[in-house]
N, C-alpha and C. Protein backbone atom coordinates (compact mmCIF):
# COMPACT_ATOMS: atom_id res chain seq x y z
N UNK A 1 39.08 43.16 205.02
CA UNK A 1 39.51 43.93 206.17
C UNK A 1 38.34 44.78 206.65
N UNK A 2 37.82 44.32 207.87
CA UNK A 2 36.71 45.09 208.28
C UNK A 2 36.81 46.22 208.34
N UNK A 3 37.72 47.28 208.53
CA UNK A 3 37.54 48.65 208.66
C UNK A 3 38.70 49.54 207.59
N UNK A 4 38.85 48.84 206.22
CA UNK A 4 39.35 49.08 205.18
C UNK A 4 40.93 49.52 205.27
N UNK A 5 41.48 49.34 206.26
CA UNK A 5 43.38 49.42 206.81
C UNK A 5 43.32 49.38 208.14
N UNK A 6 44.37 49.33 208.45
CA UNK A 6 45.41 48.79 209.74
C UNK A 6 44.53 49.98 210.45
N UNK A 7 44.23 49.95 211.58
CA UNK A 7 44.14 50.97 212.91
C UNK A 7 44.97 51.21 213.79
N UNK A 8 45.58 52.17 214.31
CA UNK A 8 46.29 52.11 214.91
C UNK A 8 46.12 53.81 215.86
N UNK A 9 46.68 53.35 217.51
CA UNK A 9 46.79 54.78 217.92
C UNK A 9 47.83 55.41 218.13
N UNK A 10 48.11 56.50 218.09
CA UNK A 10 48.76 57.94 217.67
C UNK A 10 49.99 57.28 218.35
N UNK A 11 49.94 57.16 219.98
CA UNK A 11 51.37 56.86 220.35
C UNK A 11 51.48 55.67 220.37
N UNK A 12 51.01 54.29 220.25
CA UNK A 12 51.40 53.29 219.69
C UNK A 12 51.93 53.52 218.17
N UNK A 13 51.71 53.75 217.33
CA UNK A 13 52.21 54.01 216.40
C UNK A 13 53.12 54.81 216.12
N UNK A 14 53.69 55.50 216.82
CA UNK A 14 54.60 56.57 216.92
C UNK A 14 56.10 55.42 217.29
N UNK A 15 56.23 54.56 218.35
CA UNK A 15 56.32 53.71 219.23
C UNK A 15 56.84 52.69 217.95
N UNK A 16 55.94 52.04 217.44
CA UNK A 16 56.01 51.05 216.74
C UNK A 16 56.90 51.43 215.33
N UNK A 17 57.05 52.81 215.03
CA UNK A 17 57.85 53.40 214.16
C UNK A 17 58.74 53.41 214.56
N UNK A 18 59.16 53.62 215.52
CA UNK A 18 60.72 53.44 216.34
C UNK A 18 61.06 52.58 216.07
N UNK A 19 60.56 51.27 216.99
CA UNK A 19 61.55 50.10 216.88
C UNK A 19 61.35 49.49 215.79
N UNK A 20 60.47 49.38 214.54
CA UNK A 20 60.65 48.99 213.23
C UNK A 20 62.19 49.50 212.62
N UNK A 21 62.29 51.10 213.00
CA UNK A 21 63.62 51.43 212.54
C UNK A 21 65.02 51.01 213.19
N UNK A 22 64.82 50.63 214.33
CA UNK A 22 66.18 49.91 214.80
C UNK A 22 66.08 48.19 214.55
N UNK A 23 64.82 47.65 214.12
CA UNK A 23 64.49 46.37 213.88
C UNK A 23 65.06 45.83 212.67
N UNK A 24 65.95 47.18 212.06
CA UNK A 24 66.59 46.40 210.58
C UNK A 24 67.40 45.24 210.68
N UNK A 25 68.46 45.15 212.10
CA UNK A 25 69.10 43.69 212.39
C UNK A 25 68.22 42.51 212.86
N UNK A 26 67.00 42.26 212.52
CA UNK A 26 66.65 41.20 212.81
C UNK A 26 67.50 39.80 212.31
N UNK A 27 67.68 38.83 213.44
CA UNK A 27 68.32 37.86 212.66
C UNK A 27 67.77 36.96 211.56
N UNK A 28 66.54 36.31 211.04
CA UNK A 28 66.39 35.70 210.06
C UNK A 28 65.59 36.44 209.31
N UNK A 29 65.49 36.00 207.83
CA UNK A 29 65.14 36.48 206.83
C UNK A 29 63.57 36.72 206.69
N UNK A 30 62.47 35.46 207.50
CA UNK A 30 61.03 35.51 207.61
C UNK A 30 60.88 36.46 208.42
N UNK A 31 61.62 36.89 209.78
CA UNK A 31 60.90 37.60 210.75
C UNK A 31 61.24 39.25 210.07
N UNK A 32 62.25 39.30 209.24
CA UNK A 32 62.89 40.65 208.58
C UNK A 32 61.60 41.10 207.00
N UNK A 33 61.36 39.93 206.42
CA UNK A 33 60.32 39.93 205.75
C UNK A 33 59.00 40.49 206.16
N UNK A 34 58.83 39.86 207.48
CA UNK A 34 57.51 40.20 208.30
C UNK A 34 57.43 41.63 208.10
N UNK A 35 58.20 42.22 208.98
CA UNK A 35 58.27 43.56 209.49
C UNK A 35 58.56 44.30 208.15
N UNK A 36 58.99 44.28 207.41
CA UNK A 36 59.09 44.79 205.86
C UNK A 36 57.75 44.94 205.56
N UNK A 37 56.95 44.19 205.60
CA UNK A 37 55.75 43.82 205.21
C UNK A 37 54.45 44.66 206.03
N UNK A 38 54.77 44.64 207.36
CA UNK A 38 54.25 45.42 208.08
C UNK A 38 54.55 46.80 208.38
N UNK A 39 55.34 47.50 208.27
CA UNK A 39 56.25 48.50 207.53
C UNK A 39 55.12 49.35 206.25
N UNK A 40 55.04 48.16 205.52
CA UNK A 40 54.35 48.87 204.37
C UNK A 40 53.15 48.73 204.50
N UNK A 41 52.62 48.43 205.13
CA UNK A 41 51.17 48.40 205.51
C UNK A 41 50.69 49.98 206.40
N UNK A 42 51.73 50.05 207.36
CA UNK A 42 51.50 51.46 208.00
C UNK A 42 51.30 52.27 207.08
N UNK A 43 51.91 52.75 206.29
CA UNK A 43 52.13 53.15 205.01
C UNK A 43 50.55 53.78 204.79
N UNK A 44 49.65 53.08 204.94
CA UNK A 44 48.20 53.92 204.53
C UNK A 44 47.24 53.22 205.65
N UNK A 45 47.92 53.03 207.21
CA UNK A 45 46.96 53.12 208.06
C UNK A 45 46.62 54.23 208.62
N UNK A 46 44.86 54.00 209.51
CA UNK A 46 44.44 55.63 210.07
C UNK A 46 44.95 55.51 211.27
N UNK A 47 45.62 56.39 211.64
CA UNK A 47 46.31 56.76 212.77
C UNK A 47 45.56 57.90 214.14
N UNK A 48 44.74 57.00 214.72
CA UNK A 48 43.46 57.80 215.37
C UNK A 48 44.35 58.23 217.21
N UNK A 49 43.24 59.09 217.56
CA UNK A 49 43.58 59.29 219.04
C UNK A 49 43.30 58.40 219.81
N UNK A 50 43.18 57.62 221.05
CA UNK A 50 43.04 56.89 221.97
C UNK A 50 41.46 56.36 222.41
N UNK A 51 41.09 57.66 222.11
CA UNK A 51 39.35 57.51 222.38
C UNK A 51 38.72 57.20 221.02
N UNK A 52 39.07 57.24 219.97
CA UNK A 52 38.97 57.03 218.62
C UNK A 52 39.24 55.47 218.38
N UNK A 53 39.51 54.46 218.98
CA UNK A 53 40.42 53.31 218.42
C UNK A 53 39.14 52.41 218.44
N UNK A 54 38.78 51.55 218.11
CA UNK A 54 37.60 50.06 218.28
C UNK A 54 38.40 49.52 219.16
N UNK A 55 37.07 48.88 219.68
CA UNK A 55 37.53 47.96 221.08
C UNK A 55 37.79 46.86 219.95
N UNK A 56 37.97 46.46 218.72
CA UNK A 56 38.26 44.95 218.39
C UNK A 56 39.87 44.72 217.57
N UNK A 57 40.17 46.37 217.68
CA UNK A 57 41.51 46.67 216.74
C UNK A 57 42.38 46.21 217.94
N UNK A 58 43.57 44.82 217.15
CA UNK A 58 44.78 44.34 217.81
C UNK A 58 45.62 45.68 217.79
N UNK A 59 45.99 45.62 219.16
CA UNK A 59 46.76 46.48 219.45
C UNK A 59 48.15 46.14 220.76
N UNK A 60 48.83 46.87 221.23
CA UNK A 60 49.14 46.46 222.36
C UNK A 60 48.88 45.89 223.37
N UNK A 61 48.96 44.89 224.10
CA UNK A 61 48.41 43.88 225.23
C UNK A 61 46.96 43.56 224.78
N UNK A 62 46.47 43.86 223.61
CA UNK A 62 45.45 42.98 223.28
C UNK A 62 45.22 41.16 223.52
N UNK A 63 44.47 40.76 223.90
CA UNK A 63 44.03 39.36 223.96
C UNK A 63 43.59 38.62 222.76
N UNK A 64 44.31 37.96 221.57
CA UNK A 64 43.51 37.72 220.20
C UNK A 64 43.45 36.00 220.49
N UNK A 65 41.97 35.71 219.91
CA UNK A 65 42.39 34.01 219.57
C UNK A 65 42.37 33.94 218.45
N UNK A 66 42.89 33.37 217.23
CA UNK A 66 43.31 33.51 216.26
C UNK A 66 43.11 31.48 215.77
N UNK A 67 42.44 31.56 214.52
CA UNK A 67 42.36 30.07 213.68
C UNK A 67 43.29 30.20 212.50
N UNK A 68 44.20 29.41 212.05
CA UNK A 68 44.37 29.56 210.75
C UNK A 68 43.49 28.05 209.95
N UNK A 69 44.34 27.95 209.13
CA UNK A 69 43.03 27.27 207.85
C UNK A 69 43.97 25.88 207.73
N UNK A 70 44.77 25.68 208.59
CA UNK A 70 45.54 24.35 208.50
C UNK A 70 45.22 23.72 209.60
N UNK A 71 44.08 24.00 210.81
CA UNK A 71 43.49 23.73 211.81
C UNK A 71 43.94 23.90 213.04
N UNK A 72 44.93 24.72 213.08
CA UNK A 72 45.15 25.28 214.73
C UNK A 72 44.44 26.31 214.77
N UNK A 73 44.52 26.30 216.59
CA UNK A 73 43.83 27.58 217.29
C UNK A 73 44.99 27.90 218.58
N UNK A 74 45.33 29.08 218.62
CA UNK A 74 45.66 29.89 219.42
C UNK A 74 45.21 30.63 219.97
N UNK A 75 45.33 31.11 221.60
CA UNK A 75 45.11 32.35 222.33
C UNK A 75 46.64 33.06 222.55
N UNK A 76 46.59 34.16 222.29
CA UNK A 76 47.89 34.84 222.87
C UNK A 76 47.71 36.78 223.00
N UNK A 77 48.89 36.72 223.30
CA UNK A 77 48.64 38.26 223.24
C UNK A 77 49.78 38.93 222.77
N UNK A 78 49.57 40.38 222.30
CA UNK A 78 50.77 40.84 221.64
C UNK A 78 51.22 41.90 222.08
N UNK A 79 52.37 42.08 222.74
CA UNK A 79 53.17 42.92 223.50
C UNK A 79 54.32 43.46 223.01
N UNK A 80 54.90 44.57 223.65
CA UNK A 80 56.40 45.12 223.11
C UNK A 80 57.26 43.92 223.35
N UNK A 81 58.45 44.05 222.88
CA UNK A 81 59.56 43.51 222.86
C UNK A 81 60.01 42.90 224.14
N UNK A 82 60.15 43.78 224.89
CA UNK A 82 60.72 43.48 226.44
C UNK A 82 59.34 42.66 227.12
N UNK A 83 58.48 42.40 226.85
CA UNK A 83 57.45 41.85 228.13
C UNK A 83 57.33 40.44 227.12
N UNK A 84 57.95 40.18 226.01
CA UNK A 84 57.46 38.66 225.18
C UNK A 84 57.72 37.20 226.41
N UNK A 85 56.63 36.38 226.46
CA UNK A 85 56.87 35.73 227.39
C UNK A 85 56.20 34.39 226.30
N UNK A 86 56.81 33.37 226.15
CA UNK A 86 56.23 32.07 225.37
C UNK A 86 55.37 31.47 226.50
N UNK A 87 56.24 31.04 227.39
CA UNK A 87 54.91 30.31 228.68
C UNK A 87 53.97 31.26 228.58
N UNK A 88 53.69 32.31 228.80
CA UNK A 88 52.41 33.14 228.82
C UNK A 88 51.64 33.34 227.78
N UNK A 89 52.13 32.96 226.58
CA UNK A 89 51.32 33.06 225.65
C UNK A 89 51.50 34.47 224.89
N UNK A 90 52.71 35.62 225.49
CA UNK A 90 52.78 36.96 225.06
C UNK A 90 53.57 36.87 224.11
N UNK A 91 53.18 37.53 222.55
CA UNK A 91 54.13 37.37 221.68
C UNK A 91 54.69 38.81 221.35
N UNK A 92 55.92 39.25 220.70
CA UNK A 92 56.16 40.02 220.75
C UNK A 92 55.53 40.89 219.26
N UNK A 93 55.39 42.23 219.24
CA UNK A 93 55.63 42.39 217.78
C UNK A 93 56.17 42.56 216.45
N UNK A 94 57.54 42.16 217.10
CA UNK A 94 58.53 41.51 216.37
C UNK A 94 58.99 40.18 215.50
N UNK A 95 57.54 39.31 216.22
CA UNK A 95 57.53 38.12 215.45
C UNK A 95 56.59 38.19 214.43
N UNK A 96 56.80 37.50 213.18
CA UNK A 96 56.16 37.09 211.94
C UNK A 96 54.97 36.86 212.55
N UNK A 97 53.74 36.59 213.57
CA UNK A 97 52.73 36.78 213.89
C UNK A 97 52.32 38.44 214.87
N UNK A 98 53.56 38.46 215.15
CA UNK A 98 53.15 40.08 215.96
C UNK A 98 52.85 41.01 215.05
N UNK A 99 53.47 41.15 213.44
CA UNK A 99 53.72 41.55 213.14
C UNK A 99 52.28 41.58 211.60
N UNK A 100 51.95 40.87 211.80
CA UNK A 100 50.90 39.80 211.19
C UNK A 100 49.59 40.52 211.74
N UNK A 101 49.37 40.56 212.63
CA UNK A 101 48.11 41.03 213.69
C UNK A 101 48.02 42.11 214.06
N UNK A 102 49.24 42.84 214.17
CA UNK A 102 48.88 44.18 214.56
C UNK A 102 47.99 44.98 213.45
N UNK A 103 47.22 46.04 214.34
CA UNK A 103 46.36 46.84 213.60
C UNK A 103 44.98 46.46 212.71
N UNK A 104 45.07 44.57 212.79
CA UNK A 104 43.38 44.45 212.30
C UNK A 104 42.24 44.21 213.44
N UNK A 105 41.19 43.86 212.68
CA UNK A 105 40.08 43.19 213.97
C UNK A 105 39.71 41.85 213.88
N UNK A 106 38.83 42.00 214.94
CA UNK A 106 38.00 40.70 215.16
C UNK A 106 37.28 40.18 213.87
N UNK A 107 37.30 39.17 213.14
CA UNK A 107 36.86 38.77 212.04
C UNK A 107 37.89 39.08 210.96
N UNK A 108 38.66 39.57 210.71
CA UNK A 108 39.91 40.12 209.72
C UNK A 108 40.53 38.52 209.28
N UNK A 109 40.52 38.42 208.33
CA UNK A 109 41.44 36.93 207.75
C UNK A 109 42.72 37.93 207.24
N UNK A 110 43.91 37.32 207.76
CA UNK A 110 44.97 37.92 206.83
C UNK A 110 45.79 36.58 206.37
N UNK A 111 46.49 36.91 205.35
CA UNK A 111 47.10 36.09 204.61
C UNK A 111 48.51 36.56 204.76
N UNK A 112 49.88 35.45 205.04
CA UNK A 112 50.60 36.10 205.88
C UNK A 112 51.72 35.06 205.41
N UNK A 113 52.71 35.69 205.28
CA UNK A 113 54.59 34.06 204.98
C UNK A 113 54.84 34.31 206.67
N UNK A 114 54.17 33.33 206.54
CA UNK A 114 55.34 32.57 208.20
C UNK A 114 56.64 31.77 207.88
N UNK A 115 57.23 31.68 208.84
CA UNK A 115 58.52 30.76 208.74
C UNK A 115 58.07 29.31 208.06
N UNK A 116 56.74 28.85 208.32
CA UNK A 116 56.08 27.71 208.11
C UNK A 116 55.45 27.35 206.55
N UNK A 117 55.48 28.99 206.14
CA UNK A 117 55.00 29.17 204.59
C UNK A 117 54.02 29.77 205.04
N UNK A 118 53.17 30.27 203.76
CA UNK A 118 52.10 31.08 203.67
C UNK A 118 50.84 30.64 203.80
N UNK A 119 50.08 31.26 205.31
CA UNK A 119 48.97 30.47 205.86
C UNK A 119 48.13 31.92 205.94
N UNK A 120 46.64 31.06 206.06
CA UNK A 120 45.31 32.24 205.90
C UNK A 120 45.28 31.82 207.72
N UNK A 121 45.02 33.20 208.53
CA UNK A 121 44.81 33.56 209.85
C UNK A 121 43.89 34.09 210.04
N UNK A 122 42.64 33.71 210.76
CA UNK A 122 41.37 34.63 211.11
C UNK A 122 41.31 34.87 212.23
N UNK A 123 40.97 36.20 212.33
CA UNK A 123 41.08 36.68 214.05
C UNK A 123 39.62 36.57 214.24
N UNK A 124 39.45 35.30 215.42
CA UNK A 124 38.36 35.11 216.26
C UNK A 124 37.86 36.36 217.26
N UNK A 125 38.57 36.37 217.94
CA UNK A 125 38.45 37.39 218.97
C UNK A 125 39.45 38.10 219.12
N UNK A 126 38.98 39.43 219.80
CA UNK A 126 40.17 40.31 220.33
C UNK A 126 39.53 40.94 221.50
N UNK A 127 40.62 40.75 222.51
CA UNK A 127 39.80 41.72 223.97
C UNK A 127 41.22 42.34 224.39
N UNK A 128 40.49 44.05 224.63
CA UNK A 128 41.82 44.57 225.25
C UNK A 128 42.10 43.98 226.98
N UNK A 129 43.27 44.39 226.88
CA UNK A 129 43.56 43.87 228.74
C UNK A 129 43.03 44.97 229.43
N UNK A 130 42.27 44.30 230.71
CA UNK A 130 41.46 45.29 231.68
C UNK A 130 42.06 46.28 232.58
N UNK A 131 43.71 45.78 232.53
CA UNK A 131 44.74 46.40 233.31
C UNK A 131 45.90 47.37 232.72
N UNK A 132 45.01 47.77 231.24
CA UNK A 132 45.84 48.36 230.10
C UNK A 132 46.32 49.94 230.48
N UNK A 133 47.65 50.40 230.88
CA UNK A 133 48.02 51.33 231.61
C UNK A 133 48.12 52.40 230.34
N UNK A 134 47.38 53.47 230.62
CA UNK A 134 47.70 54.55 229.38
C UNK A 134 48.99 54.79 229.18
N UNK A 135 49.48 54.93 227.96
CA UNK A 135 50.91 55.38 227.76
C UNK A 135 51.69 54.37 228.11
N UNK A 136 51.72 53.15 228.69
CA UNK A 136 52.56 52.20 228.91
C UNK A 136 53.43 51.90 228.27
N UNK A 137 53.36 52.17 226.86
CA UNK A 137 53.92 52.06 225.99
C UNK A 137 55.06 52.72 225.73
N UNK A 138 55.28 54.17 225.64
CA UNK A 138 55.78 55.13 225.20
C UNK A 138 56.72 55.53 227.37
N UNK A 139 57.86 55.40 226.58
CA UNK A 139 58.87 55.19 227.91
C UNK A 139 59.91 56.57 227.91
């Protein structure tokens, strides 16, 4: 892990503590696992101010392309709940990959139980969106 835990900023993370806590009805057991998992990872991430964050830390409307080690490649991006779009490629962070990605960087391999079983994921790239509205988040 390039920058030794999860990164994350103050009101994204504030945000993301919320709906983890109403996220206890998830319907299946991998995507409830996920977030369990990611859950405890916050647990000892640095929780910086806005001007504090790396441009390579997945975050909200981040742009990641992502390899795993079974030979796919993906581009997508990872968004709240309400904006998840599959044609677009927006995943939410509610899924076993949203959930997966949030808070590392560019170069970060994580090792991760997907619905598919347990696959190694390396984050190629990460670019924030150029149209990233401060506070967008926090409603």
């Amino acid at each position: 892990m390039k920058y030794g835990s999860l990164i994350l900023e103050k009101k994204e993370y504030v945000y993301l503590k919320r709906i983890l806590n109403i996220s206890g009805y998830a319907g299946d057991f991998e995507t409830q696992k996920s977030l369990n998992r990611l859950n405890e990872e916050l647990k000892n991430a640095q929780i910086v101010d806005e001007k504090d964050i790396p441009a390579d830390v997945i975050r909200f409307n981040s742009r990641i392309m992502v390899y795993s080690e079974s030979g796919w490649e993906r581009t997508l991006q990872l968004v709240i709940p309400s904006e998840k779009n599959a044609k677009q490629d927006k995943i939410s962070i509610l899924t076993p990959m949203g959930a997966a990605l949030y808070g590392y960087s560019e170069g970060d391999t994580i090792e991760w139980d997907f619905p598919s079983g347990k696959q190694k994921i390396k984050i190629v790239s990460v670019n924030q969106d150029s149209s990233r509205k401060k506070n967008k988040v926090i409603a």
